[in-house]
Protein backbone atom coordinates (compact mmCIF):
# COMPACT_ATOMS: atom_id res chain seq x y z
CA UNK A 1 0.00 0.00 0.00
CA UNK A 2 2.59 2.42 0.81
CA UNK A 3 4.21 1.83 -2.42
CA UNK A 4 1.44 2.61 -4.37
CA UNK A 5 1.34 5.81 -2.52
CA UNK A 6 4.91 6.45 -3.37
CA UNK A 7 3.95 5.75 -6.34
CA UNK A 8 0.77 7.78 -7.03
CA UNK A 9 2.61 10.61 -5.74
CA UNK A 10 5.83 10.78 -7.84
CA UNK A 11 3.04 10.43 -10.74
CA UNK A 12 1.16 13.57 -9.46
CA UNK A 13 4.48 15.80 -9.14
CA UNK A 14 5.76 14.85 -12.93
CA UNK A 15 2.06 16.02 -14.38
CA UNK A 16 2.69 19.15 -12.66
CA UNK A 17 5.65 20.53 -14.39
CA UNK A 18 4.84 18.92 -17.45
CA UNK A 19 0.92 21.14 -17.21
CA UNK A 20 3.28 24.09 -16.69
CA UNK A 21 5.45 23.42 -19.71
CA UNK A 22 1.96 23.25 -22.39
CA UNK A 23 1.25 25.75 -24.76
CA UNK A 24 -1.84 26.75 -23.13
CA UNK A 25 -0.28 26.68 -19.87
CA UNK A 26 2.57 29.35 -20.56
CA UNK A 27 0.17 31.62 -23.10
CA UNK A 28 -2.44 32.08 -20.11
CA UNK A 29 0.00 32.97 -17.79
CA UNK A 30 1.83 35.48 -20.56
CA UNK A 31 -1.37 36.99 -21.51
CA UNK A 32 -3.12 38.14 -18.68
CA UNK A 33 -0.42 40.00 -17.22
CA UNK A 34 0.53 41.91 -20.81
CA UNK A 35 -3.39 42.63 -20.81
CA UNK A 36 -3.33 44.32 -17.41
CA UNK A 37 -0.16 45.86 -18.64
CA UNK A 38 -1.86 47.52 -21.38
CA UNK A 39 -5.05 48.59 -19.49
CA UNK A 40 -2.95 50.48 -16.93
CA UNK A 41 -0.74 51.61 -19.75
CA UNK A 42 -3.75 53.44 -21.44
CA UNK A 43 -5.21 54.49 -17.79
CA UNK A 44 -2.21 56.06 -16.73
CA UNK A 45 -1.55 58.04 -20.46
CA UNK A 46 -4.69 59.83 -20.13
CA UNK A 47 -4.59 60.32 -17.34
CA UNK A 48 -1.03 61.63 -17.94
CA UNK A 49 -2.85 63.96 -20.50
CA UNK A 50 -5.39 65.10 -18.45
CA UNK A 51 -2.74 66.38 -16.09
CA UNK A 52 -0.71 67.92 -18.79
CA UNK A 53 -3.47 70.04 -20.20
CA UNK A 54 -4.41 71.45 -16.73
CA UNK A 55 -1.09 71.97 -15.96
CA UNK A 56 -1.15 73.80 -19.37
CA UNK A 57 -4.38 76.06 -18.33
CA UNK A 58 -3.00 76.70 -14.87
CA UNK A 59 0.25 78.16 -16.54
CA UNK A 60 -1.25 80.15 -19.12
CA UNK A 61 -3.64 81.56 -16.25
CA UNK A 62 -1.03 82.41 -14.42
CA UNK A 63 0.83 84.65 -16.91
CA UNK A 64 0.75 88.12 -16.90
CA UNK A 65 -0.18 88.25 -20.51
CA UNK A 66 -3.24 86.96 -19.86
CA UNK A 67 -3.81 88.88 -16.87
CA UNK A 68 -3.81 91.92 -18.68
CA UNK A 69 -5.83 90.83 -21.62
CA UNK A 70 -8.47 89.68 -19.15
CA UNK A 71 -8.15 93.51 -17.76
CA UNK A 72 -8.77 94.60 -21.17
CA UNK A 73 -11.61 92.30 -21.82
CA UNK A 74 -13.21 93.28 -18.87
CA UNK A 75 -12.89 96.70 -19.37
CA UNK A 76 -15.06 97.00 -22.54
CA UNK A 77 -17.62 94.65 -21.33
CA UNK A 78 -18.63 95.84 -17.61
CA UNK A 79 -18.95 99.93 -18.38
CA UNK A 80 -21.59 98.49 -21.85
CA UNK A 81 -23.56 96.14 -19.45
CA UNK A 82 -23.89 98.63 -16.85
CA UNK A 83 -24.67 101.46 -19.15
CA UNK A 84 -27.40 99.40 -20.88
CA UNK A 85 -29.03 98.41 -17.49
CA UNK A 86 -29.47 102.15 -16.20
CA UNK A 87 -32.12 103.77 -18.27
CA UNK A 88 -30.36 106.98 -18.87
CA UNK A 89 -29.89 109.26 -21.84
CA UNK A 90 -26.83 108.02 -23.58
CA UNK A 91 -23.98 110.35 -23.98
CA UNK A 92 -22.02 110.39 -27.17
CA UNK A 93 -18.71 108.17 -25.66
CA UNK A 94 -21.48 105.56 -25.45
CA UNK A 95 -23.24 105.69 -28.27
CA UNK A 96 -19.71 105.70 -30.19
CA UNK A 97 -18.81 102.12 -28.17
CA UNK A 98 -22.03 101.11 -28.92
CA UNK A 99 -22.04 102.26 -32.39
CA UNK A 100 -18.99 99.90 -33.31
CA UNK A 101 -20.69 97.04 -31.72
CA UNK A 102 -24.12 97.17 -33.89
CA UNK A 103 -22.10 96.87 -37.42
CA UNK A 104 -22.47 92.97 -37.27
CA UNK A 105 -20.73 92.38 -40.15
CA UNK A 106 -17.96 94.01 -39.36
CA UNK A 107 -17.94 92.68 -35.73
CA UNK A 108 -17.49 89.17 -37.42
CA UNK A 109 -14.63 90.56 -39.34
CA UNK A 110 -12.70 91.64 -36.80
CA UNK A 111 -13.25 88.56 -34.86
CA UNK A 112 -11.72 86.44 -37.46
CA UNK A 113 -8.83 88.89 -37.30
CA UNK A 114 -8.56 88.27 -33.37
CA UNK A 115 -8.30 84.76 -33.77
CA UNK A 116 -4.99 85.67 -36.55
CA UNK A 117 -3.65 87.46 -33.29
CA UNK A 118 -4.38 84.78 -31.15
CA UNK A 119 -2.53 82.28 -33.42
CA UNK A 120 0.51 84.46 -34.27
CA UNK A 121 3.90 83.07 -33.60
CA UNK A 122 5.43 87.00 -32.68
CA UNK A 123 4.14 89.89 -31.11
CA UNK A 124 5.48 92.03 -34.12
CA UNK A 125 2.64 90.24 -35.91
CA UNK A 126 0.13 91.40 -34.03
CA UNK A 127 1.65 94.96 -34.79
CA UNK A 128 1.74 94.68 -37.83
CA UNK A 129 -2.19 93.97 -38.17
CA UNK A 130 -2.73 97.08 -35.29
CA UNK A 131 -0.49 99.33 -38.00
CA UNK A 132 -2.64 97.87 -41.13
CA UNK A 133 -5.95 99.05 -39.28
CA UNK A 134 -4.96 102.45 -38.18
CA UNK A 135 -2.85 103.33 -40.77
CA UNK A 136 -6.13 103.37 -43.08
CA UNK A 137 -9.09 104.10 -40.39
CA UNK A 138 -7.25 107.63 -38.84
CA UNK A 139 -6.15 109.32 -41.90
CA UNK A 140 -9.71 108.30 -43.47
CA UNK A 141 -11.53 109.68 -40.31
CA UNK A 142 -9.39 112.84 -39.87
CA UNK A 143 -9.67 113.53 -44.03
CA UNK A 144 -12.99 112.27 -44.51
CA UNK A 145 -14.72 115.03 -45.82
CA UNK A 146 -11.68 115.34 -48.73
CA UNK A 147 -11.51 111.80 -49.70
CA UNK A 148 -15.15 110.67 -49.61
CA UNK A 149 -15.84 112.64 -52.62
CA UNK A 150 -12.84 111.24 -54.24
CA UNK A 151 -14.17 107.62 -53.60
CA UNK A 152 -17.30 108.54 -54.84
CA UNK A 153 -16.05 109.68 -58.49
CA UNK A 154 -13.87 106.51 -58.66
CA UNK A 155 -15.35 103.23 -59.61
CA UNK A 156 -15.58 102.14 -55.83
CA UNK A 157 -17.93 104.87 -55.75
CA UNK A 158 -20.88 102.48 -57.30
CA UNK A 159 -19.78 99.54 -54.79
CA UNK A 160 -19.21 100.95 -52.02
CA UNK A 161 -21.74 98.18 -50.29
CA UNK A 162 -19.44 95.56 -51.54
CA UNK A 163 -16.75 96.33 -49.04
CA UNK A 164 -18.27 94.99 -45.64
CA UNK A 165 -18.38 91.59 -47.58
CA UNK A 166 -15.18 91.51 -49.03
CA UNK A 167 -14.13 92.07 -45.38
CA UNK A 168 -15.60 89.27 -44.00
CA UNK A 169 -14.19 87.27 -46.69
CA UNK A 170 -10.84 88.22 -46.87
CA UNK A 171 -10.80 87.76 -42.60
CA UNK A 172 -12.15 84.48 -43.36
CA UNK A 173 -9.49 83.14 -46.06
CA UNK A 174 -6.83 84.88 -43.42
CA UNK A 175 -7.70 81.80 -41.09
CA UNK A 176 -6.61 79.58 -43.99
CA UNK A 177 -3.44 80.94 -44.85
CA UNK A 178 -0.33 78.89 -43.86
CA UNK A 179 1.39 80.37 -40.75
CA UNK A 180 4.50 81.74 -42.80
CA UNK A 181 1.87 84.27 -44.76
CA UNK A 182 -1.23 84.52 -42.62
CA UNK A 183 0.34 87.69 -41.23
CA UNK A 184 -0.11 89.65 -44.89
CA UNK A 185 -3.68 88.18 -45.60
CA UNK A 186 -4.72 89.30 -41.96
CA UNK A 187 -3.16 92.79 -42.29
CA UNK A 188 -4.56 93.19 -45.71
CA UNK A 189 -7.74 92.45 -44.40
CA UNK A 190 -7.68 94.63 -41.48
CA UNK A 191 -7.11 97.21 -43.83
CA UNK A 192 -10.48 96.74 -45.85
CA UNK A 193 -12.20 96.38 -42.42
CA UNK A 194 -10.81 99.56 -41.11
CA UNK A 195 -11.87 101.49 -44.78
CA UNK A 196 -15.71 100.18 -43.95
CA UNK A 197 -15.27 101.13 -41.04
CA UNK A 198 -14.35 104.30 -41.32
CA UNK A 199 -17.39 104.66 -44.33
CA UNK A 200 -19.86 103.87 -41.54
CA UNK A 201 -18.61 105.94 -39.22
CA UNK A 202 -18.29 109.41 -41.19
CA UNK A 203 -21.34 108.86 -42.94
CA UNK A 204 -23.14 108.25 -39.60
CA UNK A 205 -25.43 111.13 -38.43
CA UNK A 206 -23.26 111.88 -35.51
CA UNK A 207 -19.82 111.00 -37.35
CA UNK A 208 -17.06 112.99 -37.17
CA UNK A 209 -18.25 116.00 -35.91
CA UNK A 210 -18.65 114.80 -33.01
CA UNK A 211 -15.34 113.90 -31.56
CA UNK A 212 -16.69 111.77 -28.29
CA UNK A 213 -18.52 109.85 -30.52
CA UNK A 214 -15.52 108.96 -33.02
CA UNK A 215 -12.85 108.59 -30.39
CA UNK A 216 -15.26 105.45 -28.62
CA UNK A 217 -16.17 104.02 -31.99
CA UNK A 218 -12.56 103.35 -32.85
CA UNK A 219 -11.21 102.46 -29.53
CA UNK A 220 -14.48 99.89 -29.46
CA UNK A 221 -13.01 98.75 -32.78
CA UNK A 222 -9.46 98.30 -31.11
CA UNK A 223 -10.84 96.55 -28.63
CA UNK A 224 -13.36 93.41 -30.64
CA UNK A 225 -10.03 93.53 -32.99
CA UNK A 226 -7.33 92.98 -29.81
CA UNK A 227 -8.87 91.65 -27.02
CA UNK A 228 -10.73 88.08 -27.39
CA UNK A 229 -7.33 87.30 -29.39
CA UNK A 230 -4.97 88.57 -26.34
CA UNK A 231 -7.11 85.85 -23.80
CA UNK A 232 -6.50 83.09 -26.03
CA UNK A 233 -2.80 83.65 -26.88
CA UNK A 234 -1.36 82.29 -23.63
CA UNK A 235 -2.64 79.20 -24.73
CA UNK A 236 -2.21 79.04 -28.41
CA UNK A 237 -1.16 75.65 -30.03
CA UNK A 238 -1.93 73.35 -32.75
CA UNK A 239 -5.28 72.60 -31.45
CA UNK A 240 -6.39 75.96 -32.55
CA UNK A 241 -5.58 75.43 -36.03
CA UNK A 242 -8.93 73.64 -36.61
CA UNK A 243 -11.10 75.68 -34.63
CA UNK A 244 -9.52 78.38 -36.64
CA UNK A 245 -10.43 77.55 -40.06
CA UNK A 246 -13.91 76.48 -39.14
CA UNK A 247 -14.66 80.30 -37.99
CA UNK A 248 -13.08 81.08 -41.35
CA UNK A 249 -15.61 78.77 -43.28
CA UNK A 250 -18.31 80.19 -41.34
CA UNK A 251 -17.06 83.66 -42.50
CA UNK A 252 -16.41 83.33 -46.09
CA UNK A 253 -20.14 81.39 -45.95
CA UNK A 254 -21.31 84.53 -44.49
CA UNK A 255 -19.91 86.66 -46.64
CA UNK A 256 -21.14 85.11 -49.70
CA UNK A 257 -24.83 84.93 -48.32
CA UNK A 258 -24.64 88.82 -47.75
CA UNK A 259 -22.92 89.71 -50.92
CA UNK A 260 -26.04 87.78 -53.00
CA UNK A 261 -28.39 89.24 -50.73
CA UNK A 262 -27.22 92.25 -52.16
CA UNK A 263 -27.83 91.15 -56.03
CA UNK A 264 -31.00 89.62 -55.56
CA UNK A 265 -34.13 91.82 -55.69
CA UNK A 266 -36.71 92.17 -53.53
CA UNK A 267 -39.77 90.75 -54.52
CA UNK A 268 -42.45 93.72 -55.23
CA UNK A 269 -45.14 94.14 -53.36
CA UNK A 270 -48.40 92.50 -54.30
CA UNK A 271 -51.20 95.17 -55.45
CA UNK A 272 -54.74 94.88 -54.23
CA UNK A 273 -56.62 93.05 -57.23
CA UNK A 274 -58.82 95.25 -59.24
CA UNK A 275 -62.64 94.94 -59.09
CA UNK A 276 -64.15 92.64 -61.27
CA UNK A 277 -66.16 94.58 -64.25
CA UNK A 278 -68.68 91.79 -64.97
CA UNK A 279 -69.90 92.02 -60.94
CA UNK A 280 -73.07 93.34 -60.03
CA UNK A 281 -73.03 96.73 -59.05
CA UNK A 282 -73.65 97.43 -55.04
CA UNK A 283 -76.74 99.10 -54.02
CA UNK A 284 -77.32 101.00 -51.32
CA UNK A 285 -80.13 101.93 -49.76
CA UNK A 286 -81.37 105.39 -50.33
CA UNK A 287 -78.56 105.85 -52.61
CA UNK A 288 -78.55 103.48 -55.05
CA UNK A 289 -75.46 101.56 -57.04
CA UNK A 290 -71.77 102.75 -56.25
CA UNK A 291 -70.61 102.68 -59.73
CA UNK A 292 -73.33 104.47 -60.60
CA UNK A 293 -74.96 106.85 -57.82
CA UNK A 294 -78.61 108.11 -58.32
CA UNK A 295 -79.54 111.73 -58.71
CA UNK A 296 -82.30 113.12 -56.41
CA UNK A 297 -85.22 113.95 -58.20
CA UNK A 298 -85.65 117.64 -59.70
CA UNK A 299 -88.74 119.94 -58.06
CA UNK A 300 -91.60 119.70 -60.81
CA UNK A 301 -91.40 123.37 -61.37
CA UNK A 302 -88.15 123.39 -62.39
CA UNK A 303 -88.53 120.36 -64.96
CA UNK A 304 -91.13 122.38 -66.58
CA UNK A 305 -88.93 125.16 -66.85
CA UNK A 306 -91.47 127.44 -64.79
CA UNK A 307 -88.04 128.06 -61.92
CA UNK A 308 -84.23 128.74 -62.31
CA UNK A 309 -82.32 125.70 -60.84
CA UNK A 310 -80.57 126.62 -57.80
CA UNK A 311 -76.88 128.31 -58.14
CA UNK A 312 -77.62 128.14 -61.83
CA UNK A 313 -74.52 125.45 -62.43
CA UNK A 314 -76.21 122.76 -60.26
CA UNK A 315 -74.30 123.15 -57.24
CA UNK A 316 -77.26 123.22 -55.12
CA UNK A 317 -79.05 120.65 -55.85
CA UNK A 318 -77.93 118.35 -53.58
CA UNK A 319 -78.90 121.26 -51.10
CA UNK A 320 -81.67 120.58 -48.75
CA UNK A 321 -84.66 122.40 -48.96
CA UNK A 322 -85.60 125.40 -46.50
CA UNK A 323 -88.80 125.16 -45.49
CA UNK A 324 -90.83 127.89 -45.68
CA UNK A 325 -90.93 128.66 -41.66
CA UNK A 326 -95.03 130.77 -42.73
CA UNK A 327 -97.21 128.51 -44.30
């Protein structure tokens, strides 16, 4: 008996090893732990991620580039929402601000161009798009009533609606441009924005004569051109570059849809339909048919010639009678 024990046993601890050594055996035990490797692999990457973009949006917080764009930011948007939420007679600094702010198209425009700031490599860029705008919108402003006539005997003069579009879609293709070159294409377009610009504002009712008015309009300009562009530069990188040319589709989109709006016609107004001449005329009571209105009958004497009509051209006969007041 205790043999076959020995026995049984020395047969049990030769299977082992030998399970070990199988295919199956050695693939199960190398597979689940490269599995678990890869899990945690692809836990801890994005999670590695996660922690490198905050990092990121904690140190472009923290700059003091962003500090004072968000200065800047705030500055033109808390004086316009408490202004509007006072009823109050506006004074002419605020209707310039505000003036700026209601030329959508424009607004979009210089947008697009903020987003070009945002996105450029150098701040000489961004001065170079700042020299582009003012370098056309001051001398236009300050000379407006010598060069507007000008403009108007050139050919622009008969397009003149056409630039606000071409604005739009030149900030638009800007967005598109390569890096090396987006710089010209955003400064040329800043320099058609700032000629519409400068259109709207002389030709405005206030415009240049009142100096309040055109200082705030052009520093409200400055500021939708500069300031959403300053926030997001502390964090540019190349995940902008899609966002980017999306806004520049929308624009160009935009810009097409306005400039055909412009072409098409509008469709006349539809006239009241005429009466029909085979209908029945309307009668009245007492009066008779419209089309045709009944006379009141003559006095007998007059028929027979025996009295003078009244007024002699018929004027009166539509008179009432007096009565006589002695019968």
């Amino acid at each position: 008996m205790k043999k076959q024990r020995q026995r049984g046993g020395q047969q049990k601890r030769r299977a082992a090893p030998a399970a070990a050594n199988t295919p199956l055996g050695s693939s199960t035990t190398e597979r689940v732990p490269a599995a678990g490797g890869e899990a945690a692999g692809g836990i801890t990457g994005a999670a590695a991620g996660e922690s490198a973009a905050r990092a990121r949006l904690r140190a472009g917080i923290a700059t003091r580039g962003f500090k004072l764009a968000l200065g800047l930011f705030l500055a033109g948007v808390l004086p316009v929402a408490f202004s509007l939420s006072i009823p109050h007679d506006f004074a002419f600094f605020e209707l310039g601000f505000l003036f700026t702010l209601s030329i959508y198209d424009l607004v979009l425009a210089m947008l697009g161009l903020s987003v070009v700031v945002a996105m450029a490599e150098r701040g000489r860029e961004i001065g170079w798009i700042t020299f582009a705008f003012l370098v056309v919108l001051l001398p236009m402003l300050i000379l407006f009533d010598t060069v507007f006539p000008v403009i108007l005997q050139s050919p622009l003069g008969d397009e003149l609606f056409l630039i606000a579009p071409v604005a739009v879609l030149l900030s638009g293709l800007a967005l598109w441009l390569p890096a090396r070159i987006r710089v010209f294409g955003a400064a040329l377009a800043a320099a058609v924005v700032a000629l519409s610009l400068s259109l709207f504002i002389g030709l405005d009712d206030f415009g240049i004569g009142i100096k309040e008015f055109t200082l705030t309009a052009v520093l409200g300009a400055l500021w939708i051109l500069l300031s959403p562009g300053l926030l997001l530069r502390p964090f540019r990188g190349e995940w902008l570059t899609i966002p980017a040319r999306i806004i520049g589709s929308w624009l160009v989109v935009i810009a097409i849809i306005v400039t055909v709006s412009l072409y098409v016609p509008l469709s006349p107004q539809q006239q009241p339909p005429l009466g029909d001449p085979t209908a029945p005329d309307v009668m009245m009571p007492g009066i008779g048919s419209l089309e045709s209105p009944s006379l009141a009958p003559l006095d007998p004497a007059i028929e027979e010639g025996l009295e003078d009509a009244p007024g002699g051209d018929g004027s009166d006969l539509f008179l009432p009678r007096e009565e006589d007041p002695n019968p």
